[in-house]
C-alpha atoms as a PDB file:
ATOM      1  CA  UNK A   1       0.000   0.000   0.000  1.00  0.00           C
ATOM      2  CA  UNK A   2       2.488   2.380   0.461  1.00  0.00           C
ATOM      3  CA  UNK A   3       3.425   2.938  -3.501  1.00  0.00           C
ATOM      4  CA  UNK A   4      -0.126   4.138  -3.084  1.00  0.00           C
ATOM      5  CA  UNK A   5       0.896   7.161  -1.036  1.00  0.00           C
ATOM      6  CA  UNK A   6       0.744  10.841  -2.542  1.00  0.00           C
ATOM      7  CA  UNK A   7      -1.156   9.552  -6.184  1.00  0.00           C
ATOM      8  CA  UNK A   8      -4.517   9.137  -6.837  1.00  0.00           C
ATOM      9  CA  UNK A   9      -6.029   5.830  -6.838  1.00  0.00           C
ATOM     10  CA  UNK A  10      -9.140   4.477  -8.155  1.00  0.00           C
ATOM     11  CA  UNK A  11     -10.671   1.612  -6.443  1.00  0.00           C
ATOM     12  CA  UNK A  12     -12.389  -0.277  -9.235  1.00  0.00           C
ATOM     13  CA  UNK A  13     -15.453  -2.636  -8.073  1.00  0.00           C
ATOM     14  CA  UNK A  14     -16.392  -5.092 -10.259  1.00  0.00           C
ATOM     15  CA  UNK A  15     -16.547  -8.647 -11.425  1.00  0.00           C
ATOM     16  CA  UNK A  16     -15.966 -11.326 -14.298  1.00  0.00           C
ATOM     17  CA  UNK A  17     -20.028 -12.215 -14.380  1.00  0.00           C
ATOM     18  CA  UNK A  18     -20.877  -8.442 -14.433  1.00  0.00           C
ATOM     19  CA  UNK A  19     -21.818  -7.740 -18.378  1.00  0.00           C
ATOM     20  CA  UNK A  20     -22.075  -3.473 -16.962  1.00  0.00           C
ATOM     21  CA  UNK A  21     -17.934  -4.480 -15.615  1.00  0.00           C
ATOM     22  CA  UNK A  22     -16.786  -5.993 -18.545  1.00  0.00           C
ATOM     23  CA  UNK A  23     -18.382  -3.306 -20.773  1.00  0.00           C
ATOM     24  CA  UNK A  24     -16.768  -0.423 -18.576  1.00  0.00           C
ATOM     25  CA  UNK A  25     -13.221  -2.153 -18.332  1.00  0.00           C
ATOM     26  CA  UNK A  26     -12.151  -1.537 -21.732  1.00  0.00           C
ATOM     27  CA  UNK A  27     -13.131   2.674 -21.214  1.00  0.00           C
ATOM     28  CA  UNK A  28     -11.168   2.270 -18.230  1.00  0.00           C
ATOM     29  CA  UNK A  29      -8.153   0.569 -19.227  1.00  0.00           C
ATOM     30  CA  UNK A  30      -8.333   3.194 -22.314  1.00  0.00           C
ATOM     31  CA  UNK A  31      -8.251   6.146 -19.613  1.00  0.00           C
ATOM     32  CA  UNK A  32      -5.925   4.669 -17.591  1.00  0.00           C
ATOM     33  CA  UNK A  33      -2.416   4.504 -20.538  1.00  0.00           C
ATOM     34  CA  UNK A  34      -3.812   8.095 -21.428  1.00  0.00           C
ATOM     35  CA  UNK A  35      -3.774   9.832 -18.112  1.00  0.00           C
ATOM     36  CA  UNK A  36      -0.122   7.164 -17.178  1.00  0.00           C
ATOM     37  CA  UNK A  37       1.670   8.673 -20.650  1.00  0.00           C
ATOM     38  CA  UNK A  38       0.982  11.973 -19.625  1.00  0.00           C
ATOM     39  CA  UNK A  39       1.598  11.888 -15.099  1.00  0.00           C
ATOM     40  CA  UNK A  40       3.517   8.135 -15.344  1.00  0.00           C
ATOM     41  CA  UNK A  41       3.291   8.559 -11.544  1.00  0.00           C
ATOM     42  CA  UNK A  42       0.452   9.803 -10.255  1.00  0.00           C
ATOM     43  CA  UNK A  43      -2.215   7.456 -10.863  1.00  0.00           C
ATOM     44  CA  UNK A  44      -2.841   3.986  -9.666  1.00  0.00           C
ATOM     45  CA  UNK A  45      -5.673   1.652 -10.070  1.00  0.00           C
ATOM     46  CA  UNK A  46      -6.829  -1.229  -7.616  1.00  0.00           C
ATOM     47  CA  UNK A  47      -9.195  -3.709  -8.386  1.00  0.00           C
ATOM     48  CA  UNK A  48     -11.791  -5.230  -5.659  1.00  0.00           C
ATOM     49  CA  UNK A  49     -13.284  -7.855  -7.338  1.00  0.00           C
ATOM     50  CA  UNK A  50     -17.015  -9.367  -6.927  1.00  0.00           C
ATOM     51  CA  UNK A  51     -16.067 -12.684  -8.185  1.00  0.00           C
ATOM     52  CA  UNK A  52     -17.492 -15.901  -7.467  1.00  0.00           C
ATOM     53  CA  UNK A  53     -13.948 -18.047  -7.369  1.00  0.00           C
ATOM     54  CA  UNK A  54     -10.584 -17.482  -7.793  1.00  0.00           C
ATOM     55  CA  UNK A  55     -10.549 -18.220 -11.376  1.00  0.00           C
ATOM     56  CA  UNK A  56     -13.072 -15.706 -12.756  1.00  0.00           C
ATOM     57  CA  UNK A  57     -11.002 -13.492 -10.760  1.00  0.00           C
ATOM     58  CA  UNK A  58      -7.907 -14.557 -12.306  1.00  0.00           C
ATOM     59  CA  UNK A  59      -9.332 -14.741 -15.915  1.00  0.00           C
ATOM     60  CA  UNK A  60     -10.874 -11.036 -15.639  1.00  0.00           C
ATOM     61  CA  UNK A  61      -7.730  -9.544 -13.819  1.00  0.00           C
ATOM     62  CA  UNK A  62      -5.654 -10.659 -16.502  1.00  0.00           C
ATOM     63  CA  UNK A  63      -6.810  -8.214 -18.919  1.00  0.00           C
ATOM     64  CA  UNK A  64      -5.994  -5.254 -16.027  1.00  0.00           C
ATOM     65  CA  UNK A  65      -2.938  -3.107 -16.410  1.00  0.00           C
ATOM     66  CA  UNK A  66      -2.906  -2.301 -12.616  1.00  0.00           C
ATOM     67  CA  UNK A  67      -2.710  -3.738  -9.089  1.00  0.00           C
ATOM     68  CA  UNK A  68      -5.760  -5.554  -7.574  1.00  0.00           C
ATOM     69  CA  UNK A  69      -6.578  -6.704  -3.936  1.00  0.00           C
ATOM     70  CA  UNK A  70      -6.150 -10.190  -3.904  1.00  0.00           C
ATOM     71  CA  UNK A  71      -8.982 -12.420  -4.214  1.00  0.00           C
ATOM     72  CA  UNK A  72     -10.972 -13.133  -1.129  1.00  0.00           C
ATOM     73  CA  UNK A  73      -9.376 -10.564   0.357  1.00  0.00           C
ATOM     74  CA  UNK A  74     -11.150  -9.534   3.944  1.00  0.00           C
ATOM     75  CA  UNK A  75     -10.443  -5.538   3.424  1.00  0.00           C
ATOM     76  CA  UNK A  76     -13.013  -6.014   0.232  1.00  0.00           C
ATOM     77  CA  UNK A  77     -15.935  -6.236   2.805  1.00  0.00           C
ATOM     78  CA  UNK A  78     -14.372  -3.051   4.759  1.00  0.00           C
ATOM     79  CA  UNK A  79     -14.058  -1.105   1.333  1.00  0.00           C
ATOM     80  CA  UNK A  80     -17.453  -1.687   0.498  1.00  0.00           C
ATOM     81  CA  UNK A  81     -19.135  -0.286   3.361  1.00  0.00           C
ATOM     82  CA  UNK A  82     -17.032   2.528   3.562  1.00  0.00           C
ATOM     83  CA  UNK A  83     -17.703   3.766   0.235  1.00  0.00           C
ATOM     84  CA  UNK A  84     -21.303   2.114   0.143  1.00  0.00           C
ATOM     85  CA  UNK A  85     -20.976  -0.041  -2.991  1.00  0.00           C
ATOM     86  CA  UNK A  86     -24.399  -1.278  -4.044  1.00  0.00           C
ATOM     87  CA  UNK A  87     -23.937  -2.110  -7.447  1.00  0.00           C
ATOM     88  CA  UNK A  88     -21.137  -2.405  -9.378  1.00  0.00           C
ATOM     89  CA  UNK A  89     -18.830  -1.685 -11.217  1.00  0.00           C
ATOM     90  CA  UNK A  90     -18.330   1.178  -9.355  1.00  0.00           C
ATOM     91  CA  UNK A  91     -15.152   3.518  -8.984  1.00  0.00           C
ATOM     92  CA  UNK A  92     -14.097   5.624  -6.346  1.00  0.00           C
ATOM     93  CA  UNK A  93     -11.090   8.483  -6.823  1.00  0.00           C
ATOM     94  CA  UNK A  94      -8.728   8.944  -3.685  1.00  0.00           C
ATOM     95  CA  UNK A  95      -6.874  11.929  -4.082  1.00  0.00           C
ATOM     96  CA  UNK A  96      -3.436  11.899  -3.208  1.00  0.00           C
ATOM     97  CA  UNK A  97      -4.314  13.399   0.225  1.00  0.00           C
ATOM     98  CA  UNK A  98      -6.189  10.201   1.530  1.00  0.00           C
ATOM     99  CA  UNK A  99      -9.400  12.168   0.669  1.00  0.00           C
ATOM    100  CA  UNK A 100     -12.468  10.671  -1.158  1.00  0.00           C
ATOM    101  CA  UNK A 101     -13.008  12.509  -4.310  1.00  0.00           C
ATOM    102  CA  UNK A 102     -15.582  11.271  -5.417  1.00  0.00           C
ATOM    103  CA  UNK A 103     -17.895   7.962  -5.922  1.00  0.00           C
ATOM    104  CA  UNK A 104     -19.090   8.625  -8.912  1.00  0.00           C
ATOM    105  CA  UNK A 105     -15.489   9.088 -11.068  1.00  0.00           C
ATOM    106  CA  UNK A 106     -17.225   5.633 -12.865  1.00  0.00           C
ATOM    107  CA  UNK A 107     -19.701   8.528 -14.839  1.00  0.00           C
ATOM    108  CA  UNK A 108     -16.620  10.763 -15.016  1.00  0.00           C
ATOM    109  CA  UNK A 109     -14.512   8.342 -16.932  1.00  0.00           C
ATOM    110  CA  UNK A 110     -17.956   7.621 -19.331  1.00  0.00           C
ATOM    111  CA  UNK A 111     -18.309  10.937 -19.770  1.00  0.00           C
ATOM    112  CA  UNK A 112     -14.902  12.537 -19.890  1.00  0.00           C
ATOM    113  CA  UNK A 113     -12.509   9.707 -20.057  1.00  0.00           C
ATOM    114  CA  UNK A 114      -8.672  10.522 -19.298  1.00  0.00           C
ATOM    115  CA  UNK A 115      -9.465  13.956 -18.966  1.00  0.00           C
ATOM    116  CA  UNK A 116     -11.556  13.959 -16.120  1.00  0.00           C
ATOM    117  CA  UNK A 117      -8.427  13.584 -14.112  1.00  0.00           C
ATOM    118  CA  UNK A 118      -8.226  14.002 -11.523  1.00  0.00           C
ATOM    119  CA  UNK A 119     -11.745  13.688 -10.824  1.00  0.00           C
ATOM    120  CA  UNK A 120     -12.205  16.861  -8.877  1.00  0.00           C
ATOM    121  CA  UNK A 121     -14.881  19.277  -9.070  1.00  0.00           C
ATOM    122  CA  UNK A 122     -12.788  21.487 -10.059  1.00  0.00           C
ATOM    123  CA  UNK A 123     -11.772  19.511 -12.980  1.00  0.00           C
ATOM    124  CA  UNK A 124     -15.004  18.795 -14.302  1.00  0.00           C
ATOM    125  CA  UNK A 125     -16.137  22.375 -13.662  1.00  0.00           C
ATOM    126  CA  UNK A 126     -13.113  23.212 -16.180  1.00  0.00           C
ATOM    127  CA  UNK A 127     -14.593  20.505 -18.556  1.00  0.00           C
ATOM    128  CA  UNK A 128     -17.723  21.607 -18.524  1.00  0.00           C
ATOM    129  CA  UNK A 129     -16.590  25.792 -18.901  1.00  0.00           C
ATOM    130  CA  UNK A 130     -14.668  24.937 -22.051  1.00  0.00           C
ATOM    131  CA  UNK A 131     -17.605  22.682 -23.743  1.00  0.00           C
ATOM    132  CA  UNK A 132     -19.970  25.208 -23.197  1.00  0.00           C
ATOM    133  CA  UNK A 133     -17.598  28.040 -24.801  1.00  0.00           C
ATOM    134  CA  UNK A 134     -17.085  25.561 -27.567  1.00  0.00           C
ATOM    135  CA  UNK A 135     -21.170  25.630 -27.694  1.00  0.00           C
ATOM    136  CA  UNK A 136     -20.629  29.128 -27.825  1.00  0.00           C
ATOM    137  CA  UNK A 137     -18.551  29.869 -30.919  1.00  0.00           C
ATOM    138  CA  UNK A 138     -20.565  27.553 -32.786  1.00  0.00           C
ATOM    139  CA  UNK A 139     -22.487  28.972 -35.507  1.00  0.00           C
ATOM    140  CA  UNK A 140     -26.025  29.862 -35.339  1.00  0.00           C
ATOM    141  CA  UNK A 141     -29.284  30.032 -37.805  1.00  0.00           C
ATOM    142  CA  UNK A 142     -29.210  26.869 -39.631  1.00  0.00           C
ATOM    143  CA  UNK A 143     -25.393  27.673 -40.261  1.00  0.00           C
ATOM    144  CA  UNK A 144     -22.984  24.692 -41.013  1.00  0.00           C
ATOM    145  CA  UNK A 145     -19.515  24.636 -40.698  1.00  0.00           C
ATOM    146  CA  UNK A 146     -17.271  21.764 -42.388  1.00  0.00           C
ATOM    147  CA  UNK A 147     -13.808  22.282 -41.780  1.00  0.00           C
ATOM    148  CA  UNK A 148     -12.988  25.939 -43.355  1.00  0.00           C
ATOM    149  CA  UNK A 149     -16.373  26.830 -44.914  1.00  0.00           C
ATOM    150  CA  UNK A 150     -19.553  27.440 -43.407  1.00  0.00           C
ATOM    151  CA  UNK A 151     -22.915  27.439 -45.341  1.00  0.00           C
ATOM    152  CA  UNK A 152     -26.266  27.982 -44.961  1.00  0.00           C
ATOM    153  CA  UNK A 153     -28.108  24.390 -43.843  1.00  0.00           C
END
């Protein structure tokens, strides 16, 4: 746990027999070499599975570029309380100070992918500001713009 310290790590619920988990894990895993090429160091991912036996856990893990808690683990019970799991998958961002960002960086990463990091409010604040001035500067009146010309629809 300790090369967890000082980065911010997403605890990943999920599960092999979870369709929702194995549709989110390749959005994730996409996210995950995006936001690692640009801060190698600041990001970590552990996975908390839901499986039923230690193979499905094995199989599913395998296609995860980052650290999981091992299977049958007895802190997986703890975890889930804490950040009342109900469904999965779910992810939860830890910022670096030990803080919980927030429970819902699962929507974020839909949403947003790599660049909602670091999951902040802040951050998606600063999303959200430069989509809407993107809105913005789009034409108006039935305009149509296609790379340098724009013409009336």
């Amino acid at each position: 746990m300790s090369e967890l310290k000082g980065k911010t790590v997403l605890l990943y619920f999920s599960a092999h027999w979870c369709p929702p988990c194995r549709a989110f894990l390749p959005k994730l895993i996409d996210a995950y070499h995006k936001i690692k090429t640009q801060d190698n160091d600041t990001l970590e991912v552990v996975f908390i599975s839901s499986d039923r036996d230690q193979d499905s856990f094995d199989e599913f893990f395998a296609e995860m570029p980052w650290l999981a808690l091992p299977f049958g683990d007895s802190r997986k019970e703890f975890l889930s309380r804490k950040f009342k799991v109900s469904g999965i998958p779910k992810l939860v961002a830890i910022g670096p100070s030990g803080q919980t960002v927030t429970k819902e960086a699962r929507d974020l990463v839909g949403l947003y992918g790599a660049d909602a990091y670091p999951f902040t409010e802040e951050r998606i604040k600063e999303i959200e500001a430069q989509k809407a001035a993107k809105e913005e500067e789009k034409p108006k009146d039935g305009w149509v713009c296609d790379g340098d010309v724009c013409t009336k629809a």
